[in-house]
Protein backbone atom coordinates (compact mmCIF):
# COMPACT_ATOMS: atom_id res chain seq x y z
CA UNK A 1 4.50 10.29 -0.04
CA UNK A 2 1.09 11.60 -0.50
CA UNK A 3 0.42 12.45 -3.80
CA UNK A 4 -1.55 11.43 -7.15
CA UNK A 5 -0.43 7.71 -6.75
CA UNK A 6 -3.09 6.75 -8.87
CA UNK A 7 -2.70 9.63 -11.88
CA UNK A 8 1.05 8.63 -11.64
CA UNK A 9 0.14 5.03 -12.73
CA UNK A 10 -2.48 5.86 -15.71
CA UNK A 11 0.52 8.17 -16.57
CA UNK A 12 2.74 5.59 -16.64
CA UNK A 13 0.88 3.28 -18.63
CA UNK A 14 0.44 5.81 -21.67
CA UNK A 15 3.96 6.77 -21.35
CA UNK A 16 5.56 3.75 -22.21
CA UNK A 17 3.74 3.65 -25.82
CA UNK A 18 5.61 6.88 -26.59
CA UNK A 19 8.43 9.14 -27.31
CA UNK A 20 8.90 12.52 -26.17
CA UNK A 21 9.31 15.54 -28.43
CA UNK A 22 9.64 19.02 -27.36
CA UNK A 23 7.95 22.30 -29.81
CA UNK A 24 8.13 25.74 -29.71
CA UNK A 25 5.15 27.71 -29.25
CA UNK A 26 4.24 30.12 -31.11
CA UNK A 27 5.67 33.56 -30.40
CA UNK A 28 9.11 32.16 -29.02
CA UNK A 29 11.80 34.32 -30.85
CA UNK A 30 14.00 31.61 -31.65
CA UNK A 31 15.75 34.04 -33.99
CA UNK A 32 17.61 35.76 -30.74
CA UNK A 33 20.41 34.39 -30.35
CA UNK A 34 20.41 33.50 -26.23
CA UNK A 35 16.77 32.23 -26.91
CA UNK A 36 17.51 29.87 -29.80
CA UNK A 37 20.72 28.46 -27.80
CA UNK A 38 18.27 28.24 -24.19
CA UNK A 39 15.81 26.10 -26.38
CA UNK A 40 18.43 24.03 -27.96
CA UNK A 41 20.24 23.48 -24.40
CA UNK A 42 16.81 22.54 -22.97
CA UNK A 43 15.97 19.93 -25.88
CA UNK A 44 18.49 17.98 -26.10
CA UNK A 45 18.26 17.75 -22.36
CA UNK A 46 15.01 16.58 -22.26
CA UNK A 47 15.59 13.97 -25.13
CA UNK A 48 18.70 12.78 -23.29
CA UNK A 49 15.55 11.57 -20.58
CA UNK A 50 14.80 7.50 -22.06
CA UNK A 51 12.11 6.19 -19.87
CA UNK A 52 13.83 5.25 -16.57
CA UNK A 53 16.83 6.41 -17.95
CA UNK A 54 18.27 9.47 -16.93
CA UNK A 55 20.53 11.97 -18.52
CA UNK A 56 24.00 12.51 -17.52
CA UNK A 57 23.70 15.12 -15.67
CA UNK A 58 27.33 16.31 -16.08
CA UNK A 59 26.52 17.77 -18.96
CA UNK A 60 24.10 19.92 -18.16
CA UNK A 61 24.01 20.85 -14.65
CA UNK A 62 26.96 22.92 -12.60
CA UNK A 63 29.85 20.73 -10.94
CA UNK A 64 28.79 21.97 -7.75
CA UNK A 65 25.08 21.02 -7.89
CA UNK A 66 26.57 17.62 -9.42
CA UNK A 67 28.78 17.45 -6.18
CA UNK A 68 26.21 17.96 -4.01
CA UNK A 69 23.46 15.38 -4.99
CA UNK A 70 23.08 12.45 -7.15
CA UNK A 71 19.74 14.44 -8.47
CA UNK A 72 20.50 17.72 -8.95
CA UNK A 73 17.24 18.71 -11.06
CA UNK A 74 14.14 18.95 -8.00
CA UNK A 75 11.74 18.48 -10.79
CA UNK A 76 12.87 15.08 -12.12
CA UNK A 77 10.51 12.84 -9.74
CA UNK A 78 8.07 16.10 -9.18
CA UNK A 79 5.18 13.75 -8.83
CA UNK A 80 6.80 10.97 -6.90
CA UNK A 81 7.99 7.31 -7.76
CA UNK A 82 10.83 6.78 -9.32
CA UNK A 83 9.14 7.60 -12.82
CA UNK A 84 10.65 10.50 -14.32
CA UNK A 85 8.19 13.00 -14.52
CA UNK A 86 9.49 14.62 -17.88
CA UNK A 87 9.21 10.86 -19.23
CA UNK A 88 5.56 11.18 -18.55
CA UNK A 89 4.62 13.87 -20.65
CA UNK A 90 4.53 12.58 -24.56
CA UNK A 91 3.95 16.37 -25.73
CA UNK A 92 6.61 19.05 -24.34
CA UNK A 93 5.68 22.73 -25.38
CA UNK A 94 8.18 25.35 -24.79
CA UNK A 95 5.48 28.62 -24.29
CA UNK A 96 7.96 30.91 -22.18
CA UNK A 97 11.66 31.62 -22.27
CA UNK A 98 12.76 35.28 -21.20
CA UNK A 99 16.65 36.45 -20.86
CA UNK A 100 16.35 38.35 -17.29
CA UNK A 101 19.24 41.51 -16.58
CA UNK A 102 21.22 39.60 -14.77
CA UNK A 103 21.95 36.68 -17.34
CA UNK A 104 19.83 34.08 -15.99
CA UNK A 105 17.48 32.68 -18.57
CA UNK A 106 13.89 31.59 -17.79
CA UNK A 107 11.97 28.72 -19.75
CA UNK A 108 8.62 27.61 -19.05
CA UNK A 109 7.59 24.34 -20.18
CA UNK A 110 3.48 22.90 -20.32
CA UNK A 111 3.97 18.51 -20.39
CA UNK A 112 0.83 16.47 -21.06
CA UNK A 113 -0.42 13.95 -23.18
CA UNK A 114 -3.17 14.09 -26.19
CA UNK A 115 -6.20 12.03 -26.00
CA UNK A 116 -8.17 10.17 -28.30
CA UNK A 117 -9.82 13.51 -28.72
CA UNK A 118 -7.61 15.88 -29.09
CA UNK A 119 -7.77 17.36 -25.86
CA UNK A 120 -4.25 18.06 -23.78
CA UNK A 121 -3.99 16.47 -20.72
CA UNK A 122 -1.59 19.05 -18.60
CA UNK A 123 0.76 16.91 -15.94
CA UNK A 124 2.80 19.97 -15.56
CA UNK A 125 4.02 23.21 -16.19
CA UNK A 126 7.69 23.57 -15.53
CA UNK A 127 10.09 26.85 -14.58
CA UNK A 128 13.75 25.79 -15.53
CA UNK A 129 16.88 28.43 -14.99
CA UNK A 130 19.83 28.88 -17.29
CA UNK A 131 22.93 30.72 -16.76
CA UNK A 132 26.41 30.30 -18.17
CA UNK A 133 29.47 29.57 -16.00
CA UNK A 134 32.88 31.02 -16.40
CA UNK A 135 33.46 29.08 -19.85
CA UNK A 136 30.37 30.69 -21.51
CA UNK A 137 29.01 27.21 -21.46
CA UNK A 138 25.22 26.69 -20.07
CA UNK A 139 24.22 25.04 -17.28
CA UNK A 140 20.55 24.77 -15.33
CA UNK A 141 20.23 26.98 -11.60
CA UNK A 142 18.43 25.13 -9.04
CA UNK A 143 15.47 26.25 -8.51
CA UNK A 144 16.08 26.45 -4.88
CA UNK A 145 19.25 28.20 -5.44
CA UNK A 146 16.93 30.98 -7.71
CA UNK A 147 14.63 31.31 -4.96
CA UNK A 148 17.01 31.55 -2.58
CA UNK A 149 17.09 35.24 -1.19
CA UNK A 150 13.32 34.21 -0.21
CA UNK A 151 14.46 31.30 2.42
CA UNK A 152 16.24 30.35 5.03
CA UNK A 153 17.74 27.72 6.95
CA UNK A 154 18.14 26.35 11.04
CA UNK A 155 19.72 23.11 11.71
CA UNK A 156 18.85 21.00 14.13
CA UNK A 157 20.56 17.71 14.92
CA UNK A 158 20.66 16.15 11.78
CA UNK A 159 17.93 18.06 10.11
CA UNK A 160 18.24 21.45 8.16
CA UNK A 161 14.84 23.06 8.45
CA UNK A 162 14.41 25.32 5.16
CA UNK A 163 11.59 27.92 5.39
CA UNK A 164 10.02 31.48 3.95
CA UNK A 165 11.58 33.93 5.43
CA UNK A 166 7.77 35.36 6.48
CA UNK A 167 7.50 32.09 8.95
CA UNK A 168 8.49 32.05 12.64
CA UNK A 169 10.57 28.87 13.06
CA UNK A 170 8.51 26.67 15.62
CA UNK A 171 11.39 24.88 17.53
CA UNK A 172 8.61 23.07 19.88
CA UNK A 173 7.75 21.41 16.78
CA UNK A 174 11.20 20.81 15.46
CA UNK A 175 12.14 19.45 18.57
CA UNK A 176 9.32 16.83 18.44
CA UNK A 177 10.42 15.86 14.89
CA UNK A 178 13.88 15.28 16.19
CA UNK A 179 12.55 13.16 19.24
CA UNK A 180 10.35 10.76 16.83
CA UNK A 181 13.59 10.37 14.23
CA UNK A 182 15.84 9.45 17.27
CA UNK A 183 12.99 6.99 18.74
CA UNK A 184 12.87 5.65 15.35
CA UNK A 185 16.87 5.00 14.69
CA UNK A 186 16.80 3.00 17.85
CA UNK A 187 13.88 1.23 16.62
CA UNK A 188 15.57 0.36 13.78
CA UNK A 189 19.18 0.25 14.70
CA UNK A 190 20.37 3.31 12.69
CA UNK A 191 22.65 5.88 12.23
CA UNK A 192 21.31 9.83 11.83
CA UNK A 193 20.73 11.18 7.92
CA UNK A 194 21.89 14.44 7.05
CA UNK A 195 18.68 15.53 5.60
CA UNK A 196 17.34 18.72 4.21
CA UNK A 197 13.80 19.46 5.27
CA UNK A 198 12.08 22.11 2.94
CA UNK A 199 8.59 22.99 4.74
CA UNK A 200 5.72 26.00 3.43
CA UNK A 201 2.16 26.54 4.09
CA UNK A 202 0.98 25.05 0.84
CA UNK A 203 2.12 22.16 -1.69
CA UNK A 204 1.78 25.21 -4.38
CA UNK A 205 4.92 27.16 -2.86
CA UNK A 206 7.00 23.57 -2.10
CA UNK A 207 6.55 22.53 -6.17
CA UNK A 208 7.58 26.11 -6.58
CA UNK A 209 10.97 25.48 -5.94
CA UNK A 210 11.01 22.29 -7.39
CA UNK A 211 10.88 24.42 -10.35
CA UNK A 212 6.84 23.67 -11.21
CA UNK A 213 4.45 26.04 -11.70
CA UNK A 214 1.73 23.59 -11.99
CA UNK A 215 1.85 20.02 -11.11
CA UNK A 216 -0.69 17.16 -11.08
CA UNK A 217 -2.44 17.48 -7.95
CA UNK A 218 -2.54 21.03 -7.06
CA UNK A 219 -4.99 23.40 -6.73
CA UNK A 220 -8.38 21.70 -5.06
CA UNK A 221 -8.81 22.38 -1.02
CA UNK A 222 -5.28 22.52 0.95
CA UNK A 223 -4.06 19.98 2.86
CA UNK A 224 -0.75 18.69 4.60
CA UNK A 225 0.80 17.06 1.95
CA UNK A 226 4.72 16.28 0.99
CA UNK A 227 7.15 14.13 -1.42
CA UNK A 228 10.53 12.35 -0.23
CA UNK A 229 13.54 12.25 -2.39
CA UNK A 230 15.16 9.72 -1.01
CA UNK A 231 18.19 9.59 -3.41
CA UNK A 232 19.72 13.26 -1.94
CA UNK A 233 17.68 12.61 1.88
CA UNK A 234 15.23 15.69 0.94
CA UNK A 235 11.88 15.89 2.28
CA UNK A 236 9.49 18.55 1.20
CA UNK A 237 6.44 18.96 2.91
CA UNK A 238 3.55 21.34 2.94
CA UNK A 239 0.87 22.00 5.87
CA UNK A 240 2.33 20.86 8.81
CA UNK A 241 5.12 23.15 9.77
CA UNK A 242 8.38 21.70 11.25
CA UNK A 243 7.17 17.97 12.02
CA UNK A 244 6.02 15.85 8.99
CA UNK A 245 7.61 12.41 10.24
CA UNK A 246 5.53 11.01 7.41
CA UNK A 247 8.26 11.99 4.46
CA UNK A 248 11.07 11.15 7.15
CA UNK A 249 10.49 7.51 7.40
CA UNK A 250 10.58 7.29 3.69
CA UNK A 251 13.94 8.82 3.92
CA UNK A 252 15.01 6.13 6.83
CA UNK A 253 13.21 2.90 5.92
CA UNK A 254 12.14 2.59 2.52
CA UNK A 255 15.96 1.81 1.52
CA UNK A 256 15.97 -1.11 3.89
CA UNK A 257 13.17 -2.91 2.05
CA UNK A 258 13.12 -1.15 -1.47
CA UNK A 259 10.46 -3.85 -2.54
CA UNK A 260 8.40 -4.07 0.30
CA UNK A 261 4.41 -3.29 -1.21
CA UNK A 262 3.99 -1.63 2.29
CA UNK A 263 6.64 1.31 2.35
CA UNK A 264 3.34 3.39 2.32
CA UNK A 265 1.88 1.78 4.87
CA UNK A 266 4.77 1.81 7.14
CA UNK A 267 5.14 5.33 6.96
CA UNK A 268 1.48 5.76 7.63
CA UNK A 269 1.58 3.92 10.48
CA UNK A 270 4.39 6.01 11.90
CA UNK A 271 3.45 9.59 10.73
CA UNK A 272 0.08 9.56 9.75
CA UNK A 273 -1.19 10.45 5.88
CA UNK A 274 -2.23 14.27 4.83
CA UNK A 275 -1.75 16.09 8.60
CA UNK A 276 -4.23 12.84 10.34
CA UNK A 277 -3.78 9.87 12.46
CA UNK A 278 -3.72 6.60 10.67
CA UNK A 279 -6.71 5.58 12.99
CA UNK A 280 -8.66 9.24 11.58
CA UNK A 281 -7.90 7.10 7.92
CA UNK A 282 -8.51 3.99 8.97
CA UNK A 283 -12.56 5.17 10.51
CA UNK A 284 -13.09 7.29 7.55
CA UNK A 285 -12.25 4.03 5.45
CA UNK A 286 -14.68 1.87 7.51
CA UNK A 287 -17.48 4.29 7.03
CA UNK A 288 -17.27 4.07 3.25
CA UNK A 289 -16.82 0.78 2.77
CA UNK A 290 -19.93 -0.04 4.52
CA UNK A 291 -21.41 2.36 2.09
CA UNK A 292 -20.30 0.96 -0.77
CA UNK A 293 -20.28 -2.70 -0.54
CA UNK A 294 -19.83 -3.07 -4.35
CA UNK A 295 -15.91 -2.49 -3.69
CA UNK A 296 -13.76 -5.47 -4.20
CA UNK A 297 -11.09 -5.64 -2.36
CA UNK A 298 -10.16 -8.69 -4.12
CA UNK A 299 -8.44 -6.27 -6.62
CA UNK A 300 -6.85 -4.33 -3.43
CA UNK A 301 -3.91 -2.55 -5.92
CA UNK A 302 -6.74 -0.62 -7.93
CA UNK A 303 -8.28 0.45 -4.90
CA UNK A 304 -6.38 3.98 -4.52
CA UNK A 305 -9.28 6.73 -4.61
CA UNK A 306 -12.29 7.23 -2.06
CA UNK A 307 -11.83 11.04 -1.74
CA UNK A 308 -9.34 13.52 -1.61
CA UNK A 309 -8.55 13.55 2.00
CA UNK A 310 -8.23 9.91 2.59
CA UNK A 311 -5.86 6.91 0.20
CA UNK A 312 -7.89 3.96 1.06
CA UNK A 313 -4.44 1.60 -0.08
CA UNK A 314 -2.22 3.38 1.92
CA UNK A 315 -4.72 3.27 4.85
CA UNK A 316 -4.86 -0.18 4.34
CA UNK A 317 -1.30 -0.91 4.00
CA UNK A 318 -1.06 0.98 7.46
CA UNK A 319 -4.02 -0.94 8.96
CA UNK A 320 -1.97 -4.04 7.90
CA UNK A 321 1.21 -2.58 9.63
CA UNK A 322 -0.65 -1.78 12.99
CA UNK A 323 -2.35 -5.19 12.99
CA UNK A 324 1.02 -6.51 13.16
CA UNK A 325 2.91 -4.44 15.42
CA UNK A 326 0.18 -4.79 17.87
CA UNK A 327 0.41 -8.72 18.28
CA UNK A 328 4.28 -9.09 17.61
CA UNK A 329 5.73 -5.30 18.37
CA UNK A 330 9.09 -3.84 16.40
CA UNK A 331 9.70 -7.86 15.71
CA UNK A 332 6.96 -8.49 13.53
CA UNK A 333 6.82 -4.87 11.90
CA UNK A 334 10.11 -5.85 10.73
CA UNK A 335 9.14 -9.46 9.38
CA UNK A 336 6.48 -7.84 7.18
CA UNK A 337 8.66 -5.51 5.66
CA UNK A 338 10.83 -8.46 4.63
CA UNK A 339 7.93 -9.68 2.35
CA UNK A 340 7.71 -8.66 -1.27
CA UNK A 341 4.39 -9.29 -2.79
CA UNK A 342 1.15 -9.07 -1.17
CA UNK A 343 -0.26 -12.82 -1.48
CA UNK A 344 2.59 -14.11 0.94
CA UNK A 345 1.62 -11.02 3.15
CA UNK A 346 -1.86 -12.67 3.60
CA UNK A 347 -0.95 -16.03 3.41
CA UNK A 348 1.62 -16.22 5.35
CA UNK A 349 0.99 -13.05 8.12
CA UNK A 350 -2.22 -13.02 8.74
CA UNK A 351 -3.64 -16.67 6.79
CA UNK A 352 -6.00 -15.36 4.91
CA UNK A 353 -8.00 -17.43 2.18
CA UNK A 354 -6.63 -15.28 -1.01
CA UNK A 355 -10.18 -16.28 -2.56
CA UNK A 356 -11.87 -14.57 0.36
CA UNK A 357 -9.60 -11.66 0.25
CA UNK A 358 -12.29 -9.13 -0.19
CA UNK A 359 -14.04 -10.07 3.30
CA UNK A 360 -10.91 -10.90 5.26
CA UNK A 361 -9.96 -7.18 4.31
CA UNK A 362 -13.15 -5.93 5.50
CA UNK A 363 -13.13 -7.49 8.95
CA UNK A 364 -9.52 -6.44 9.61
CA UNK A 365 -10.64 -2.96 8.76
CA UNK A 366 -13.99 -3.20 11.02
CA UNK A 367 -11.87 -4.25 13.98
């Protein structure tokens, strides 16, 4: 997952001191009919969302979409974790909701938080899709579903590639994916994953149909970039075309060692971070730490922004894989996963002195 990990946690700090309420903006006509019963529908789901908790979504989503994944809203963890997104925001403003020809009602949604200031803090700007089944009653449309007529699909092995309709399908590349997730079952000893592989130029048109029209971390220069939902096995990725092993291994390992501090890493040191080689990371990383020697690495869990191209804990996490695998192979990789908090990583891995941690760190990432 390469995404915002440190905006999700300051977001999850100031959402836990509050409750989430939903308004109307201005110029809503909440005296139509289809409009007031859209913003009512959309309320109470959103207040149904407590914290971690999620809604049942039963209630408002069809009993096919409810059949098909455990998830059936994209947006829910649109910015990764296993945060809800929508819990985030402690302001919800309805701005947008149009009744379209065919019955299917848009609703547009800006989520944020006010400072101490007054000023909004935008996390997202959401598209959600209404319709009403047989019964009259309303239910949410996937957003991949809307946006359907604009995709398409080709399977391969376990893997169903989904694409714009504009883009070639690269099998070369599909084929390579395929090669690294059966070299890394064996690895691991494990059976294929259905999984549905949703892949576009840029992270704009992938949160797209996740049903966001702006999410925290867009916009700025493009780069490979993706999310795993590993609850349904989907992997959307952005900037790398047909092979971004990187959101696969989430999908594969992380559910063997749910709370293992290195998931990141591991998947770094298989697939790479943002389109590059962990060892492109790891040099980058070495370069600015010997330019800023006031870093403290002593505090290694706040360490999570150098620049936008390069997450200096997920390098590290994936430096700290590597080291490993290179004394002690597939045995040791797997030992280290077993772990679940970072002193008895260094203590008991690699014997560090925890009071030294800073300059251990340092020389593992020199060599």
């Amino acid at each position: 997952m390469n995404k915002i990990v440190l905006i999700l946690g300051l977001t999850f700090l100031i959402s836990l001191k509050v409750n989430a309420q939903v308004y109307v903006n201005p110029g809503v006509d909440t005296t139509d009919t289809t409009i007031k019963s859209a913003v009512e529908f959309y309320t109470n789901y959103m207040n149904d969302f407590k914290g971690k908790k999620l809604p049942d979504f039963k209630k408002y989503w069809s009993v096919e979409d409810c059949n098909k994944y455990k998830v059936p809203d994209p947006g829910v963890y649109g910015l990764g974790g296993d945060y809800p997104t929508y819990s985030m925001a402690a302001s919800k403003t309805i701005t947008y909701v149009k009744p379209l020809k065919d019955g299917t009602i848009v609703l547009k949604t800006i989520g944020g938080n006010i400072d101490s200031l007054n000023n909004l803090d935008v996390y997202y700007i959401t598209n959600h899709f209404i319709t009403r089944d047989n019964n009259q009653q309303l239910h949410f449309i996937s957003p991949v579903n809307y946006y359907k007529g604009d995709w398409k699909k080709s399977k391969l092995r376990n893997i169903s590639f989904n694409y714009k309709k504009s883009h070639a399908f690269n099998k070369l590349r599909a084929d390579s994916l395929i090669t690294q997730i059966k070299n890394l079952e064996t690895q691991w000893n494990l059976n294929p994953i259905e999984i549905e592989y949703f892949f576009a130029d840029t992270y704009d048109e992938i949160q797209l149909i996740r049903g966001y029209d702006f999410s925290l971390g867009l916009g700025n220069i493009d780069k490979p970039s993706g999310i795993a939902n590993q609850t349904d096995n989907m992997a959307y990725c952005a900037g790398n075309g047909e092979n971004y092993f990187h959101e696969i291994v989430h999908i594969y390992l992380n559910r063997l060692h749910p709370k293992s501090p290195l998931n990141e890493g591991l998947a770094v040191f298989y697939g790479g971070s943002m389109g590059k080689t962990l060892q492109w990371h790891a040099n980058r990383l070495k370069i600015y730490l010997d330019k800023h020697p006031e870093i403290d690495l002593n505090k290694l869990e706040d360490f999570w922004q150098m620049d936008n191209y390069t997450n200096p804990n997920a390098t590290i996490q994936g430096i700290l894989c590597q080291a490993v695998f290179k004394k002690q192979g597939f045995v040791g990789l797997k030992r280290i996963m077993t772990y679940t908090s970072w002193n008895d990583i260094f203590e008991k891995e690699f014997k560090f002195d925890l009071k030294n941690l800073n300059m251990e760190l340092r020389k593992l990432i020199k060599g």
